[in-house]
PDB file of N, CA and C in Angstrom:
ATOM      1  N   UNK A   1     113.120 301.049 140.086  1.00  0.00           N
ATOM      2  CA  UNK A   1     111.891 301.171 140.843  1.00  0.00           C
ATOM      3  C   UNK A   1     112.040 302.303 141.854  1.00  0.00           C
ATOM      4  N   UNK A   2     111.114 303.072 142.362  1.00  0.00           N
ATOM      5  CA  UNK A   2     111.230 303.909 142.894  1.00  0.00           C
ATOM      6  C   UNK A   2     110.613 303.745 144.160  1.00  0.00           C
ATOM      7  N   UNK A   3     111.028 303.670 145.090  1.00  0.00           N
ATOM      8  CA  UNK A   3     110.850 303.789 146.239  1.00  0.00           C
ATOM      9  C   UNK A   3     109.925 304.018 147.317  1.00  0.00           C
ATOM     10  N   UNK A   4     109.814 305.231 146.858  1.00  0.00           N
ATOM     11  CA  UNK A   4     108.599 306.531 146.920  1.00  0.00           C
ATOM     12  C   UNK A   4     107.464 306.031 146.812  1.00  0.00           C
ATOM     13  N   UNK A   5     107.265 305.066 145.948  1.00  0.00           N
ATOM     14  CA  UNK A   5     106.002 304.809 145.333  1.00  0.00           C
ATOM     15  C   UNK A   5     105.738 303.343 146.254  1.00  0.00           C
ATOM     16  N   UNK A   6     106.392 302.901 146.653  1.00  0.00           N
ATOM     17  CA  UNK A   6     105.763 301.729 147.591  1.00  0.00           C
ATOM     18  C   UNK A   6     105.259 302.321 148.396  1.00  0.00           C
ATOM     19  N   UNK A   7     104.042 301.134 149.124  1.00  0.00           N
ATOM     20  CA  UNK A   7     103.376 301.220 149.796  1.00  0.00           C
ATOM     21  C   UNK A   7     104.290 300.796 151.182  1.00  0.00           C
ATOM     22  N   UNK A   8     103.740 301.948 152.636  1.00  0.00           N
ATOM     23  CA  UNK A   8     104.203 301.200 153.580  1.00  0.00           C
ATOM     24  C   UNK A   8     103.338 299.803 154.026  1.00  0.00           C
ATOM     25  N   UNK A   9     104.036 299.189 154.622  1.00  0.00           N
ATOM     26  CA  UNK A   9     103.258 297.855 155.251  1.00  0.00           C
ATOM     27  C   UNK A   9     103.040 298.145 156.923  1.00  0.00           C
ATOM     28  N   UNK A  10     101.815 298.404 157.247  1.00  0.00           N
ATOM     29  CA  UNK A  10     101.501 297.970 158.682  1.00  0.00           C
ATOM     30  C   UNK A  10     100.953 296.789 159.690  1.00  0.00           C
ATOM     31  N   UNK A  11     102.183 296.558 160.344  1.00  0.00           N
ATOM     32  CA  UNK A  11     101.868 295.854 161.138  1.00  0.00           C
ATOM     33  C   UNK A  11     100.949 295.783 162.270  1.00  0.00           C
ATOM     34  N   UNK A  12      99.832 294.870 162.361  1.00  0.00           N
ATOM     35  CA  UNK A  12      98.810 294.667 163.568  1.00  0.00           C
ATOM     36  C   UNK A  12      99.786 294.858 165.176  1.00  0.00           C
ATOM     37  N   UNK A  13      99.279 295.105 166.047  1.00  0.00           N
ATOM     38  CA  UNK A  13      99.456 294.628 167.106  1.00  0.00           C
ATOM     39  C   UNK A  13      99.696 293.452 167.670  1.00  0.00           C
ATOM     40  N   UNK A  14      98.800 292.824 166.885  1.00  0.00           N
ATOM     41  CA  UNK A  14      98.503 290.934 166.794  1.00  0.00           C
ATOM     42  C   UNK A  14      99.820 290.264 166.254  1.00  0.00           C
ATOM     43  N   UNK A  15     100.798 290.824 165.618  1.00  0.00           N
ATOM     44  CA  UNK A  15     101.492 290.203 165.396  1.00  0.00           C
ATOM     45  C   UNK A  15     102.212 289.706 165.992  1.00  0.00           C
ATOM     46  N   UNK A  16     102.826 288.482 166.027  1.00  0.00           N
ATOM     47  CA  UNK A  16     103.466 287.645 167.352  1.00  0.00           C
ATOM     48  C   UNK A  16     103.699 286.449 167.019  1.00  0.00           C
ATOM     49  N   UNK A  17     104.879 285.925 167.727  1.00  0.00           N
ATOM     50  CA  UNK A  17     105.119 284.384 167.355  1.00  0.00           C
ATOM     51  C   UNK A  17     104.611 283.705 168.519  1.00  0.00           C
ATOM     52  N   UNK A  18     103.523 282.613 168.226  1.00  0.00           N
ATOM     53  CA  UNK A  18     103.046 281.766 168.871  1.00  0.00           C
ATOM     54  C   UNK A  18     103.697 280.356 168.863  1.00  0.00           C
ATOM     55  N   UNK A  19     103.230 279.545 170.418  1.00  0.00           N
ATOM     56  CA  UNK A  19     103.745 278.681 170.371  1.00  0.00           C
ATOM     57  C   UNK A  19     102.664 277.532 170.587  1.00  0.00           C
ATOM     58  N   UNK A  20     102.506 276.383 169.547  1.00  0.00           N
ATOM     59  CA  UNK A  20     100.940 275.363 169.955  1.00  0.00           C
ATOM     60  C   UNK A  20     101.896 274.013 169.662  1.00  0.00           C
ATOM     61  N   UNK A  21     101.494 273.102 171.328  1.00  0.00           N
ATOM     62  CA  UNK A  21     102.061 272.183 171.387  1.00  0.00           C
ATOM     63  C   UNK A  21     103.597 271.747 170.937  1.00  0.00           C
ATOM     64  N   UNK A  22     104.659 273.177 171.324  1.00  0.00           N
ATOM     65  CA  UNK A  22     105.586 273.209 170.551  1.00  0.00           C
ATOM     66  C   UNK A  22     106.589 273.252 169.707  1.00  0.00           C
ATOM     67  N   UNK A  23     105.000 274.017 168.805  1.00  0.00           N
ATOM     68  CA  UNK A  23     105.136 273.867 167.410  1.00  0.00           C
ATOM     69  C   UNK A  23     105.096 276.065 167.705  1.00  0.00           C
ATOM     70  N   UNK A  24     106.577 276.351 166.769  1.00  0.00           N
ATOM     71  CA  UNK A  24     105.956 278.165 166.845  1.00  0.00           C
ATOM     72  C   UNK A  24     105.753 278.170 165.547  1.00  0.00           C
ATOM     73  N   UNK A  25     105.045 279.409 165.382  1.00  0.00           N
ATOM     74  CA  UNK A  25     104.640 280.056 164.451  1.00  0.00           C
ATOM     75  C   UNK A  25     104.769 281.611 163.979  1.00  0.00           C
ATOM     76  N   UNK A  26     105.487 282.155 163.327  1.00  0.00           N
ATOM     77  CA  UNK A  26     105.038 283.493 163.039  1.00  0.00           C
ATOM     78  C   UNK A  26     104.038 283.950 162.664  1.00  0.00           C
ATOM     79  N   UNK A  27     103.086 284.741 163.381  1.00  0.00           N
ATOM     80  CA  UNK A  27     101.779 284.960 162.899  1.00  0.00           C
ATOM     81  C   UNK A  27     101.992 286.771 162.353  1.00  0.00           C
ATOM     82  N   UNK A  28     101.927 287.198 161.268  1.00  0.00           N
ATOM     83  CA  UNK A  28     101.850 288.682 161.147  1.00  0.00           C
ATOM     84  C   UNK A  28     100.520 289.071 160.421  1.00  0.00           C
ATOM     85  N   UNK A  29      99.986 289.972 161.397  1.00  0.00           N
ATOM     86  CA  UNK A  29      98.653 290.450 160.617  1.00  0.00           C
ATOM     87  C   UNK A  29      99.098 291.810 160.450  1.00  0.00           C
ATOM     88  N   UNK A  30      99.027 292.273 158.944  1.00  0.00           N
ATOM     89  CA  UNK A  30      99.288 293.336 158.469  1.00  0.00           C
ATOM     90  C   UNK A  30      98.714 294.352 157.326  1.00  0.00           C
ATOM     91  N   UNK A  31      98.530 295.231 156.721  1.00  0.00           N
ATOM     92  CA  UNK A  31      98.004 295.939 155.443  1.00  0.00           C
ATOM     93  C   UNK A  31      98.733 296.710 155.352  1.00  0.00           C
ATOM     94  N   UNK A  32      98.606 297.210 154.088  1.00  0.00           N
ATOM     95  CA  UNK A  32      99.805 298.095 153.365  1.00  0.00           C
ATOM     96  C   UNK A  32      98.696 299.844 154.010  1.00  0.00           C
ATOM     97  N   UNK A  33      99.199 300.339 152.919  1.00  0.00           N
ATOM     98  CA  UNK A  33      98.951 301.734 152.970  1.00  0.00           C
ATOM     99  C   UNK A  33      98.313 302.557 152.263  1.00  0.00           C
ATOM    100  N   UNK A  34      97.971 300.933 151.312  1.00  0.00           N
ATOM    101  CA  UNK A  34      97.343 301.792 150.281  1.00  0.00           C
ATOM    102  C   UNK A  34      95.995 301.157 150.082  1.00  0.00           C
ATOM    103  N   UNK A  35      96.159 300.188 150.708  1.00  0.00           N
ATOM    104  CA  UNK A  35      95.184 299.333 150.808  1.00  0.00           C
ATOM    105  C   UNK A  35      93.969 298.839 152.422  1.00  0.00           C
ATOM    106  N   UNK A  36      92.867 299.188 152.179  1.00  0.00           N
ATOM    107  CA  UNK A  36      92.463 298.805 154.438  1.00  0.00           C
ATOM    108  C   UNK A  36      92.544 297.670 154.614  1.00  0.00           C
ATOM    109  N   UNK A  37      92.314 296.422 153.526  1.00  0.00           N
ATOM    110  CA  UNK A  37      92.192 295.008 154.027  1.00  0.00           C
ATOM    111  C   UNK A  37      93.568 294.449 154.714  1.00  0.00           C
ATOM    112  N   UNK A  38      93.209 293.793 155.607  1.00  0.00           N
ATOM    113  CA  UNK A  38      93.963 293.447 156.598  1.00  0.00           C
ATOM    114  C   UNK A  38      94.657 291.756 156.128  1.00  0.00           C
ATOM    115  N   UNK A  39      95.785 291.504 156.053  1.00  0.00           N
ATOM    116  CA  UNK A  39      95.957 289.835 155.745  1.00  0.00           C
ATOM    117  C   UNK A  39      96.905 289.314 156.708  1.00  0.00           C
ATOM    118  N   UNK A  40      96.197 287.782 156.786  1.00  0.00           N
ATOM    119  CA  UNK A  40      96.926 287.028 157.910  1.00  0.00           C
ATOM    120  C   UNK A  40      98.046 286.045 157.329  1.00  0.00           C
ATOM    121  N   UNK A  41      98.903 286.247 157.626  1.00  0.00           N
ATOM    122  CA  UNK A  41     100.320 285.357 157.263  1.00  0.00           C
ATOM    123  C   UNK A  41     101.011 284.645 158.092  1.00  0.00           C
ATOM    124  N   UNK A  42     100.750 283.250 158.146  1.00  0.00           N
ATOM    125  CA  UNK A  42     101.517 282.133 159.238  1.00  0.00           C
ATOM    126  C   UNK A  42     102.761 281.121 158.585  1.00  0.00           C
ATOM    127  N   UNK A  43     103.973 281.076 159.189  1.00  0.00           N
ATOM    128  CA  UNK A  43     105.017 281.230 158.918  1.00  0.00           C
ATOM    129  C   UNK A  43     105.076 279.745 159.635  1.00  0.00           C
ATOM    130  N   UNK A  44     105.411 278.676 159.229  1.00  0.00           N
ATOM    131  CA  UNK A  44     105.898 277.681 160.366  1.00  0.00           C
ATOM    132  C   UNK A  44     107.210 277.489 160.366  1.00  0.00           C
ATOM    133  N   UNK A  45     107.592 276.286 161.006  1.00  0.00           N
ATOM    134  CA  UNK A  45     109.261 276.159 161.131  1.00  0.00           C
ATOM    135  C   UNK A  45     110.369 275.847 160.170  1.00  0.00           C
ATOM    136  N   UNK A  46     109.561 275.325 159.110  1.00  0.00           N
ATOM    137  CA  UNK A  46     110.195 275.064 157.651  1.00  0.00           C
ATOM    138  C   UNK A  46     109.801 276.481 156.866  1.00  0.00           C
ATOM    139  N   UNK A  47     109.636 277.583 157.035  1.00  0.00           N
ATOM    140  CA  UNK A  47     109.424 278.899 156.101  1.00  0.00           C
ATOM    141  C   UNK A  47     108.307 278.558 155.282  1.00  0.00           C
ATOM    142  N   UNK A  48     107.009 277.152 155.392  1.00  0.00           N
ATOM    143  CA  UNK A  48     106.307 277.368 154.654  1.00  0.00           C
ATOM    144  C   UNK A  48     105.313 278.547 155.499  1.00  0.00           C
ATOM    145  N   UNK A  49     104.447 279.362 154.219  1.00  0.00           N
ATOM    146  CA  UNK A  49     103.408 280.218 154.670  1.00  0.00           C
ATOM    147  C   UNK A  49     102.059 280.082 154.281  1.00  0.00           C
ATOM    148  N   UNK A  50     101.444 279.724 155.533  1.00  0.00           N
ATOM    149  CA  UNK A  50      99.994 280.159 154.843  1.00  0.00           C
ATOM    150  C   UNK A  50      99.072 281.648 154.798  1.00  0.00           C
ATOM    151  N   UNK A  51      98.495 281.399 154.027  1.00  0.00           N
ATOM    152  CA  UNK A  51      98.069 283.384 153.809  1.00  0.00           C
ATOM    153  C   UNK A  51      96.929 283.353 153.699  1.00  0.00           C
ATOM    154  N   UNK A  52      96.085 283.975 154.297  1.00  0.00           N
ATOM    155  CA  UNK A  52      94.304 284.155 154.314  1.00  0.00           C
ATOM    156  C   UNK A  52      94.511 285.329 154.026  1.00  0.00           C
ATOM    157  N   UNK A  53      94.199 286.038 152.523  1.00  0.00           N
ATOM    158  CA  UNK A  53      93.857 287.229 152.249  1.00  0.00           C
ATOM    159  C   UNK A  53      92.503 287.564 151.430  1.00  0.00           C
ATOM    160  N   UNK A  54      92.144 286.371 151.350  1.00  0.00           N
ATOM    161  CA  UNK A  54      91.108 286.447 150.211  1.00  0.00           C
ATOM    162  C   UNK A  54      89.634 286.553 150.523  1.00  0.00           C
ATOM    163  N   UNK A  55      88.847 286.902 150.850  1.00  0.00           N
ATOM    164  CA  UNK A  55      88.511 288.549 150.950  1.00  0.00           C
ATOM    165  C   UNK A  55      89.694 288.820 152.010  1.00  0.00           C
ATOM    166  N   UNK A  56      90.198 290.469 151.989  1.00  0.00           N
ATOM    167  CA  UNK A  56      91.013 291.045 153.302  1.00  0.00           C
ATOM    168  C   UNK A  56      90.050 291.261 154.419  1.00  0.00           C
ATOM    169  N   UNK A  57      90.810 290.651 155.416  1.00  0.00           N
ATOM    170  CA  UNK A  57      89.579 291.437 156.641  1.00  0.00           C
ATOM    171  C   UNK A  57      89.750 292.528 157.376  1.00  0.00           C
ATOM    172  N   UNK A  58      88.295 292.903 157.324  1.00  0.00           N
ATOM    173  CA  UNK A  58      88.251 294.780 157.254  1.00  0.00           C
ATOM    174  C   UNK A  58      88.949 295.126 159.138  1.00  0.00           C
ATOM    175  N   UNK A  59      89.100 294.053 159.136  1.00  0.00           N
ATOM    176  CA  UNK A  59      89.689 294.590 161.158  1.00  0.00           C
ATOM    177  C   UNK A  59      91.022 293.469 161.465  1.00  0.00           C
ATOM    178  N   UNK A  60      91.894 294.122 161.914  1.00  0.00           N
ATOM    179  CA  UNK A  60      92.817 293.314 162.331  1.00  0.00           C
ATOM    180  C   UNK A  60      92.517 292.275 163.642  1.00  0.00           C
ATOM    181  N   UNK A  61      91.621 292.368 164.643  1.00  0.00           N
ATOM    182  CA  UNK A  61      91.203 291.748 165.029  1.00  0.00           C
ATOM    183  C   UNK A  61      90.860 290.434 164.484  1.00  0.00           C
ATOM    184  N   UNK A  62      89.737 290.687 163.261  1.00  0.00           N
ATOM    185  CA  UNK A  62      89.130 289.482 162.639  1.00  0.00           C
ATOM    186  C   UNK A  62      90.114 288.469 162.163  1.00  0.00           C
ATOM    187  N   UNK A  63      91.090 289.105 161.538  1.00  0.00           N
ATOM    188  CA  UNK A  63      92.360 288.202 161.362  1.00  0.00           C
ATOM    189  C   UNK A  63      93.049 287.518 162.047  1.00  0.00           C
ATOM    190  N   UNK A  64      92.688 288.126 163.158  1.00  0.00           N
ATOM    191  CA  UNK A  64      93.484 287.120 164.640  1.00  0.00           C
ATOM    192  C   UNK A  64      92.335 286.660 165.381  1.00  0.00           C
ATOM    193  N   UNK A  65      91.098 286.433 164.711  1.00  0.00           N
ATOM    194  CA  UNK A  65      89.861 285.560 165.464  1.00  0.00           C
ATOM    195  C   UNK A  65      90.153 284.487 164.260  1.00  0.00           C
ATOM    196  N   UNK A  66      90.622 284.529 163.045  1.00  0.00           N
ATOM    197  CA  UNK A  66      90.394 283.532 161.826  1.00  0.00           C
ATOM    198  C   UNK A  66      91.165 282.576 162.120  1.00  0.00           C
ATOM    199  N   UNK A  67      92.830 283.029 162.884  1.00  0.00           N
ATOM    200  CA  UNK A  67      93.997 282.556 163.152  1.00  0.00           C
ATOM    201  C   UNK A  67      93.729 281.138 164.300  1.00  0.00           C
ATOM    202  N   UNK A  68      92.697 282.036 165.207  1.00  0.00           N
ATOM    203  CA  UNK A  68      92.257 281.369 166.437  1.00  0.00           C
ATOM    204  C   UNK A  68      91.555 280.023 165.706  1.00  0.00           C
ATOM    205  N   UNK A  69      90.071 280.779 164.769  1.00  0.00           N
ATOM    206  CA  UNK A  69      89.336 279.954 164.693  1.00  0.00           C
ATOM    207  C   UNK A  69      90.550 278.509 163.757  1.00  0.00           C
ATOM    208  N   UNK A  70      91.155 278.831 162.893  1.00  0.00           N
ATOM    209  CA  UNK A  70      92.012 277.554 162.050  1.00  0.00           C
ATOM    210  C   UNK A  70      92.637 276.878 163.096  1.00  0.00           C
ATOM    211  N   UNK A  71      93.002 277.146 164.017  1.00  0.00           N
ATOM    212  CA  UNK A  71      93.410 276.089 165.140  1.00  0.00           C
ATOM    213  C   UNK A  71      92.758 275.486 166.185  1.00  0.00           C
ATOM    214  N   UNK A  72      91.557 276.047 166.156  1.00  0.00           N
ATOM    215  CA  UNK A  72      90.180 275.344 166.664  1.00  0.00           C
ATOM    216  C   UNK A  72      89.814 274.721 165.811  1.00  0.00           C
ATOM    217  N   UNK A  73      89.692 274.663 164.783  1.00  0.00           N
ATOM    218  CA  UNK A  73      88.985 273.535 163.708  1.00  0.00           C
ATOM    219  C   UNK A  73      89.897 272.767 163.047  1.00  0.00           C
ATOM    220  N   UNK A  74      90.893 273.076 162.678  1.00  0.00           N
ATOM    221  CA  UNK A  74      92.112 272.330 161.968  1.00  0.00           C
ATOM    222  C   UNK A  74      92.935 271.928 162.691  1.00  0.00           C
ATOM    223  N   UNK A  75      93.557 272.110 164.036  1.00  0.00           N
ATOM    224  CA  UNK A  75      94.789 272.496 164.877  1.00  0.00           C
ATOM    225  C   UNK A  75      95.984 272.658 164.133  1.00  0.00           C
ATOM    226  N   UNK A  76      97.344 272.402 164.506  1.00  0.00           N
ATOM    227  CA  UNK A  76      98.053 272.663 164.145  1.00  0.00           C
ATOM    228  C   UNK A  76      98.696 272.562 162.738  1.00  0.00           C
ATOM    229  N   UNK A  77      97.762 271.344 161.660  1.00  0.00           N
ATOM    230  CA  UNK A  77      97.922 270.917 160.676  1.00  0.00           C
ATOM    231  C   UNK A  77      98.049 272.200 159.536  1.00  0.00           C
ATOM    232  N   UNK A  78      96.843 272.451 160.275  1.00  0.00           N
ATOM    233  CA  UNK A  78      96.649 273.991 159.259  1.00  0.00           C
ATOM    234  C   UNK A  78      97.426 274.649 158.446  1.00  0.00           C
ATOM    235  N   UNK A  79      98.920 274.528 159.186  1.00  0.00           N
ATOM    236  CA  UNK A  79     100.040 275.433 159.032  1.00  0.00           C
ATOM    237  C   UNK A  79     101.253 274.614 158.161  1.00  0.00           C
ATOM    238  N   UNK A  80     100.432 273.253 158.461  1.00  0.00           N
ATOM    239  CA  UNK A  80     102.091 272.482 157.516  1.00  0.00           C
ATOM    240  C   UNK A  80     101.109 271.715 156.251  1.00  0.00           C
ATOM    241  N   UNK A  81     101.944 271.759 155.199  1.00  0.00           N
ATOM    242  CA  UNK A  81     101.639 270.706 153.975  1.00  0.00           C
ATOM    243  C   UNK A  81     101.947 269.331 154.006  1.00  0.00           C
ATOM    244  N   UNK A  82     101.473 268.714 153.427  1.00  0.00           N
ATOM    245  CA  UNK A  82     101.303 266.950 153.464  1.00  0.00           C
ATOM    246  C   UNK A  82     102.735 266.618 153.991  1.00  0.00           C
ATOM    247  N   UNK A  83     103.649 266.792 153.140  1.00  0.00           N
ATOM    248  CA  UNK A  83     105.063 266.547 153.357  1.00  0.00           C
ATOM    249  C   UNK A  83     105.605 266.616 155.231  1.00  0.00           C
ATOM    250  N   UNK A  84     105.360 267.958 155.095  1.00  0.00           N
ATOM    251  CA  UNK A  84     105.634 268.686 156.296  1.00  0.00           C
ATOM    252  C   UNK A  84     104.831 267.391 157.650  1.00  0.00           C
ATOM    253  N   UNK A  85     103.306 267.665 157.377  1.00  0.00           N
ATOM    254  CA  UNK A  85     103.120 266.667 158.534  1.00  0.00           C
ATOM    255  C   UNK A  85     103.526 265.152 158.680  1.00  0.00           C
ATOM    256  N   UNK A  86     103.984 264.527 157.394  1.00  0.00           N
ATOM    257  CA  UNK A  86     104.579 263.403 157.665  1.00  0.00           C
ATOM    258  C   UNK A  86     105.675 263.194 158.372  1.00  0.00           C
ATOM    259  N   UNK A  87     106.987 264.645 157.866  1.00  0.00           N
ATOM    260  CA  UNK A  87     107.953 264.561 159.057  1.00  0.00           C
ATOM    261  C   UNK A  87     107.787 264.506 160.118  1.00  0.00           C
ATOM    262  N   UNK A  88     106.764 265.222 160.410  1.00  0.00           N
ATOM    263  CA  UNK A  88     106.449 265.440 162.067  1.00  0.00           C
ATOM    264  C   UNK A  88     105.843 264.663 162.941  1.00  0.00           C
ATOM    265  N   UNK A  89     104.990 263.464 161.856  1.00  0.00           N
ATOM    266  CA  UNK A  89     104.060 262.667 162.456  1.00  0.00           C
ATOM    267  C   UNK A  89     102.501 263.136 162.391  1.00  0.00           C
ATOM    268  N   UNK A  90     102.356 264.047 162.305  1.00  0.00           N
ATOM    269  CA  UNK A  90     101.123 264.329 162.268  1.00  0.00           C
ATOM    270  C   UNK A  90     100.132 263.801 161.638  1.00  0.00           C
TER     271      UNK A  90
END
């Protein structure tokens, strides 16, 4: 594979590990280089990820209003699978 030919990946500003009730998160909002849509990737404490790329959003901002809005409407669940919130209690 050649090298050359990848795309770089840019990172938002927005990117940042958050912390809710405890609980962190890696949040990276990023797009490649070859591509403008922007995708949001949340990382919890077990390496599962959730990924909102589907449509990409055309502003890195919007990706970190989507981030906001899933923890206003979902809270923290958002980020873990069934399994996951049973360990935790959730």
């Amino acid at each position: 594979m050649d090298t050359e030919d990848d795309p770089d990946i840019i990172f938002s500003d927005y990117t940042q590990i958050v912390t809710i009730d405890g609980h962190h998160f890696d949040v990276e909002i990023y797009k490649t280089s070859i591509h403008p849509g922007w995708i949001l990737s949340v990382e919890n404490q077990f390496g599962t990820l959730t990924i909102a790329d589907s449509p990409p959003f055309f502003g890195d901002v919007l990706a970190w209003r989507a981030f906001e809005e899933l923890v206003r409407d979902e809270g923290i669940k958002a980020f873990y699978n069934k399994k996951e919130r049973r360990k935790l209690g959730l």
